[in-house]
C-alpha atoms as a PDB file:
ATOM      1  CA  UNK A   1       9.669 -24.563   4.896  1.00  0.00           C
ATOM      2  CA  UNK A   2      10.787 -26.838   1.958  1.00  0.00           C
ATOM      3  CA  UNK A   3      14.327 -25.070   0.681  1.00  0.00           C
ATOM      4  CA  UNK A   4      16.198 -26.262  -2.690  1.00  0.00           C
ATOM      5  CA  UNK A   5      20.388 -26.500  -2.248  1.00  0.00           C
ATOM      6  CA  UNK A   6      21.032 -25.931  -5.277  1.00  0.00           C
ATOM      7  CA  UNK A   7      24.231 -28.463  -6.189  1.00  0.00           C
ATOM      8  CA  UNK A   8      26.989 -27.769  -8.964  1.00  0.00           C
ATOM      9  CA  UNK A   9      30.018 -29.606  -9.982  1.00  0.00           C
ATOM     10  CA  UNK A  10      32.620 -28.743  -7.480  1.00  0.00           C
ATOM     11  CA  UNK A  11      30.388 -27.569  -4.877  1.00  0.00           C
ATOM     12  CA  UNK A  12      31.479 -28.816  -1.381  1.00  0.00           C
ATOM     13  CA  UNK A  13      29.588 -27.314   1.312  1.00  0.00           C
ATOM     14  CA  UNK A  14      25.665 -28.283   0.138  1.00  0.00           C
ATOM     15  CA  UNK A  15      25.830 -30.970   2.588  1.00  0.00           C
ATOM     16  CA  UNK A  16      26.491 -28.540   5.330  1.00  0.00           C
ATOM     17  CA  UNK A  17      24.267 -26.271   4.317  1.00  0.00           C
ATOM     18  CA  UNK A  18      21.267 -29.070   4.608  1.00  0.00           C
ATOM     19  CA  UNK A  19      22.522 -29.992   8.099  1.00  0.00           C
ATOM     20  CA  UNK A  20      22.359 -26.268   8.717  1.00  0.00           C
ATOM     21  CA  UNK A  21      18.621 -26.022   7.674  1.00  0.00           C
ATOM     22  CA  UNK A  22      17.409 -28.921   9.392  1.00  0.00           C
ATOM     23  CA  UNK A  23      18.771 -27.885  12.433  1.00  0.00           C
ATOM     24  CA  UNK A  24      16.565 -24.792  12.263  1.00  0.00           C
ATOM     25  CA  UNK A  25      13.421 -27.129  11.187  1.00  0.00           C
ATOM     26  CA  UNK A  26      12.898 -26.468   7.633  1.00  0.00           C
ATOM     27  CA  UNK A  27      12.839 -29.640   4.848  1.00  0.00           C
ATOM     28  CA  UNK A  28      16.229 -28.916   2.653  1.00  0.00           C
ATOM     29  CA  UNK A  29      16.809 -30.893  -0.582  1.00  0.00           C
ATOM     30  CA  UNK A  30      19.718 -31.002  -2.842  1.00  0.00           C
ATOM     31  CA  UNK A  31      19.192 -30.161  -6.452  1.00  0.00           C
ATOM     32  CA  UNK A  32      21.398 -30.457  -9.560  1.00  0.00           C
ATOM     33  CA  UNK A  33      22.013 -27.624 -11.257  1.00  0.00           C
ATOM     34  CA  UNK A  34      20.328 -29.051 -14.533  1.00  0.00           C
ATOM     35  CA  UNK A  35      17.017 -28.847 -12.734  1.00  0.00           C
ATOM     36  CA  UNK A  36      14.509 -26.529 -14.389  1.00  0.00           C
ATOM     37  CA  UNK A  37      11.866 -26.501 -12.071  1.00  0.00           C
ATOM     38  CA  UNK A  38      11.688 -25.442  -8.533  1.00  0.00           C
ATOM     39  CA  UNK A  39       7.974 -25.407  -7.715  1.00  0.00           C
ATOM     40  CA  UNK A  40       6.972 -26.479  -4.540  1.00  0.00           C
ATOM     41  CA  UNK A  41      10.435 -25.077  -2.661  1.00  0.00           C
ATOM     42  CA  UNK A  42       9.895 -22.173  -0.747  1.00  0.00           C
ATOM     43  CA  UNK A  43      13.032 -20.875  -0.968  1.00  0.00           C
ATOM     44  CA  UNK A  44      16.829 -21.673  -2.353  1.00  0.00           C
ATOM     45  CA  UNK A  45      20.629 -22.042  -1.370  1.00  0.00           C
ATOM     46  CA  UNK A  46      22.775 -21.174  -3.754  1.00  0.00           C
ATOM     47  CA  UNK A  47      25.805 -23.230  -1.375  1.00  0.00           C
ATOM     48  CA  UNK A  48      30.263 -21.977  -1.575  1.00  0.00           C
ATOM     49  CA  UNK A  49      32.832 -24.431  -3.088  1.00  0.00           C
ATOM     50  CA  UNK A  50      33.478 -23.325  -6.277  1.00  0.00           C
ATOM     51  CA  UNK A  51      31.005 -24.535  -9.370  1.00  0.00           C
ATOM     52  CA  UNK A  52      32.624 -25.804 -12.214  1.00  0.00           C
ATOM     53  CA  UNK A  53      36.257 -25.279 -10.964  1.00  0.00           C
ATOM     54  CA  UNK A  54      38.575 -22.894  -9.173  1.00  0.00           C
ATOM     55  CA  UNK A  55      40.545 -21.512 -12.443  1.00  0.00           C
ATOM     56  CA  UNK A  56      37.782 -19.930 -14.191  1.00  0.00           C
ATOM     57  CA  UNK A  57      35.362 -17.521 -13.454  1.00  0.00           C
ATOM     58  CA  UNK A  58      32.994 -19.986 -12.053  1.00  0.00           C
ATOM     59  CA  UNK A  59      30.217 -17.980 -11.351  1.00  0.00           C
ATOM     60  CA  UNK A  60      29.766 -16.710 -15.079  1.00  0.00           C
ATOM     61  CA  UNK A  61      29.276 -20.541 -15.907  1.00  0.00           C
ATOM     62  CA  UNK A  62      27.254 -21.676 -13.232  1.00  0.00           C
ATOM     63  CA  UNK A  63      24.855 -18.512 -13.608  1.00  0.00           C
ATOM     64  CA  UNK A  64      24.457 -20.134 -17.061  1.00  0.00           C
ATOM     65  CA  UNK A  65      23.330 -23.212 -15.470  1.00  0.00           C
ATOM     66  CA  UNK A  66      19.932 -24.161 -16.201  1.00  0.00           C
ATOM     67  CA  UNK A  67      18.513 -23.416 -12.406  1.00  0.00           C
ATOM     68  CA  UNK A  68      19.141 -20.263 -12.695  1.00  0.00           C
ATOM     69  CA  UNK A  69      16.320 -19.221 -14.509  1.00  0.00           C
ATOM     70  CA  UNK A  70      13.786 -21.034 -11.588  1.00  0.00           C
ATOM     71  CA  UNK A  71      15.937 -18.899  -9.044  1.00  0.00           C
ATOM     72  CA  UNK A  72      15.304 -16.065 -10.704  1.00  0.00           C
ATOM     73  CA  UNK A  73      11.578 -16.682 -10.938  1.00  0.00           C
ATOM     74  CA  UNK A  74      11.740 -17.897  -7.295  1.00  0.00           C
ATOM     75  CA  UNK A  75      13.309 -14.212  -6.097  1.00  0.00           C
ATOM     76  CA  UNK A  76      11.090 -12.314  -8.289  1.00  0.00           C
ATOM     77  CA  UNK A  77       8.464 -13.386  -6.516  1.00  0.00           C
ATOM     78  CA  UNK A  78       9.725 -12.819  -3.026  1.00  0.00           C
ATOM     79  CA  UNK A  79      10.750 -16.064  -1.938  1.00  0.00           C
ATOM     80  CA  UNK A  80      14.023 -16.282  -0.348  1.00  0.00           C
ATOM     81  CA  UNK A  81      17.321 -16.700  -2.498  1.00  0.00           C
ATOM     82  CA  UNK A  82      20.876 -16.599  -0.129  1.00  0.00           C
ATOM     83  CA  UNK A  83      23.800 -16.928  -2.238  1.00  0.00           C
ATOM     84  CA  UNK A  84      27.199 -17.915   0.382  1.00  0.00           C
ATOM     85  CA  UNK A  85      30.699 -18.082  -0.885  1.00  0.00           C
ATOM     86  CA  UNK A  86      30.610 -19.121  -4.895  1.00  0.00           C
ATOM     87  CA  UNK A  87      26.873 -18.792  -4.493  1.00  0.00           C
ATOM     88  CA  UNK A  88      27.048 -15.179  -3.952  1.00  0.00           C
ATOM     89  CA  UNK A  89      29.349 -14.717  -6.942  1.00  0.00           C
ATOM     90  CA  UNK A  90      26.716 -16.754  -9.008  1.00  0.00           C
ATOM     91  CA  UNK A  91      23.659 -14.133  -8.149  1.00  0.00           C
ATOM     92  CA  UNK A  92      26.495 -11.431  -8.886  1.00  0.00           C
ATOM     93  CA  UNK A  93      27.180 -13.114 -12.221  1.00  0.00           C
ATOM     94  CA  UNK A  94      23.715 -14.017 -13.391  1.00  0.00           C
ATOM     95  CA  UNK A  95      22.538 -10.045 -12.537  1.00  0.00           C
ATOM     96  CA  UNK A  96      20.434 -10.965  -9.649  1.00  0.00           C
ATOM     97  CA  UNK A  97      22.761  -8.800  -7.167  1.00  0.00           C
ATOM     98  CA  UNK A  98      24.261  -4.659  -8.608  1.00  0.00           C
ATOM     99  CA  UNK A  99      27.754  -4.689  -9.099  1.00  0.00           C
ATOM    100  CA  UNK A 100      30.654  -6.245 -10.285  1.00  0.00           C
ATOM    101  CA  UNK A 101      33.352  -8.954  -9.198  1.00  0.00           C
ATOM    102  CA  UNK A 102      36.573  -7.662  -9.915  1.00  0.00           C
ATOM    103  CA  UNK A 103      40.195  -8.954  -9.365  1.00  0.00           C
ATOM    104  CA  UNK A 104      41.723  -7.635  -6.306  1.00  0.00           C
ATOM    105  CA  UNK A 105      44.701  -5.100  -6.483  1.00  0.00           C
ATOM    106  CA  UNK A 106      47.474  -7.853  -5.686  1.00  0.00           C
ATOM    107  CA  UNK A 107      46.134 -10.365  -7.562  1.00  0.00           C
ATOM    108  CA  UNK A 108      46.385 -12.503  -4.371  1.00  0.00           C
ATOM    109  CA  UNK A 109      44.314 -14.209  -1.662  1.00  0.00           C
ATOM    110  CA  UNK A 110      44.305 -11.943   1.086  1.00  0.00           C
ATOM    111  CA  UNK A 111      43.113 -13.555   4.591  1.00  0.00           C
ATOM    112  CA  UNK A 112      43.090 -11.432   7.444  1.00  0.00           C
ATOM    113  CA  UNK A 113      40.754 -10.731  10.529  1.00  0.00           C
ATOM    114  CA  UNK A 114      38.161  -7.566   9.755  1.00  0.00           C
ATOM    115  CA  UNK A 115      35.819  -6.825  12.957  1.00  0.00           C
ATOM    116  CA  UNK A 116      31.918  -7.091  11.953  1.00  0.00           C
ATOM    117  CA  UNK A 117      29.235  -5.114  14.313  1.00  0.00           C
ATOM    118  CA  UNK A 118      25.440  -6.666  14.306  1.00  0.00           C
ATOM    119  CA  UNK A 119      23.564  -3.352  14.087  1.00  0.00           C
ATOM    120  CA  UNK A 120      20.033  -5.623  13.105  1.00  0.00           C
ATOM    121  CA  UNK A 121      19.431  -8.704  14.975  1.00  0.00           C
ATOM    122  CA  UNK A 122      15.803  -9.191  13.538  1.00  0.00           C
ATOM    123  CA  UNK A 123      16.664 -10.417  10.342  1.00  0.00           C
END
């Protein structure tokens, strides 16, 4: 399985993210976020750090990145498309994913431990 990593400025984990694919056997390749054509990949990483900064809404700008249209194209047709960190908050932004982002009630990073159940281990 040939997957794109999709790379913007201030992206930091796409490195780890092709490790992390290789490991499970598929052919990962970085791609700038200029890149307007993503034939041939059978799927796409949209990797965390944060695209084009940490003081803006980053996601709004990198969803107007010019990959985004070939990511769209490449989930419209079924293909995989996994957004982590920034990444997610790029599908959010571009309309791929419902919803909204919205600014949390404090107005403050907020890191604490919240207990996760697997209730599907086939996906």
């Amino acid at each position: 399985m040939r997957v794109a990593v999709a790379v913007f400025p201030g992206s930091n984990c796409e490195h780890d993210v092709v490790r992390a694919l290789g490991t499970l056997g598929a052919e990962p390749e970085l791609v700038w976020h200029r890149e307007t054509d993503l034939e041939g990949f059978d799927g796409v990483v949209l990797p965390g750090g944060f695209a084009h900064g940490d003081a803006l809404r980053t996601g709004a700008i990198a969803a107007l990145s010019p990959i985004m249209e070939p990511v769209r194209r490449m989930a419209e047709s079924g293909k995989p498309v996994l957004g982590i960190c920034n990444g997610f908050q790029i599908l959010c932004e571009a309309g791929m994913l419902p919803g909204a982002l919205i600014a949390n009630r404090d107005l403050a990073f907020i890191c604490r431990f919240v207990e996760v159940e697997v209730v599907d281990t086939g996906t």
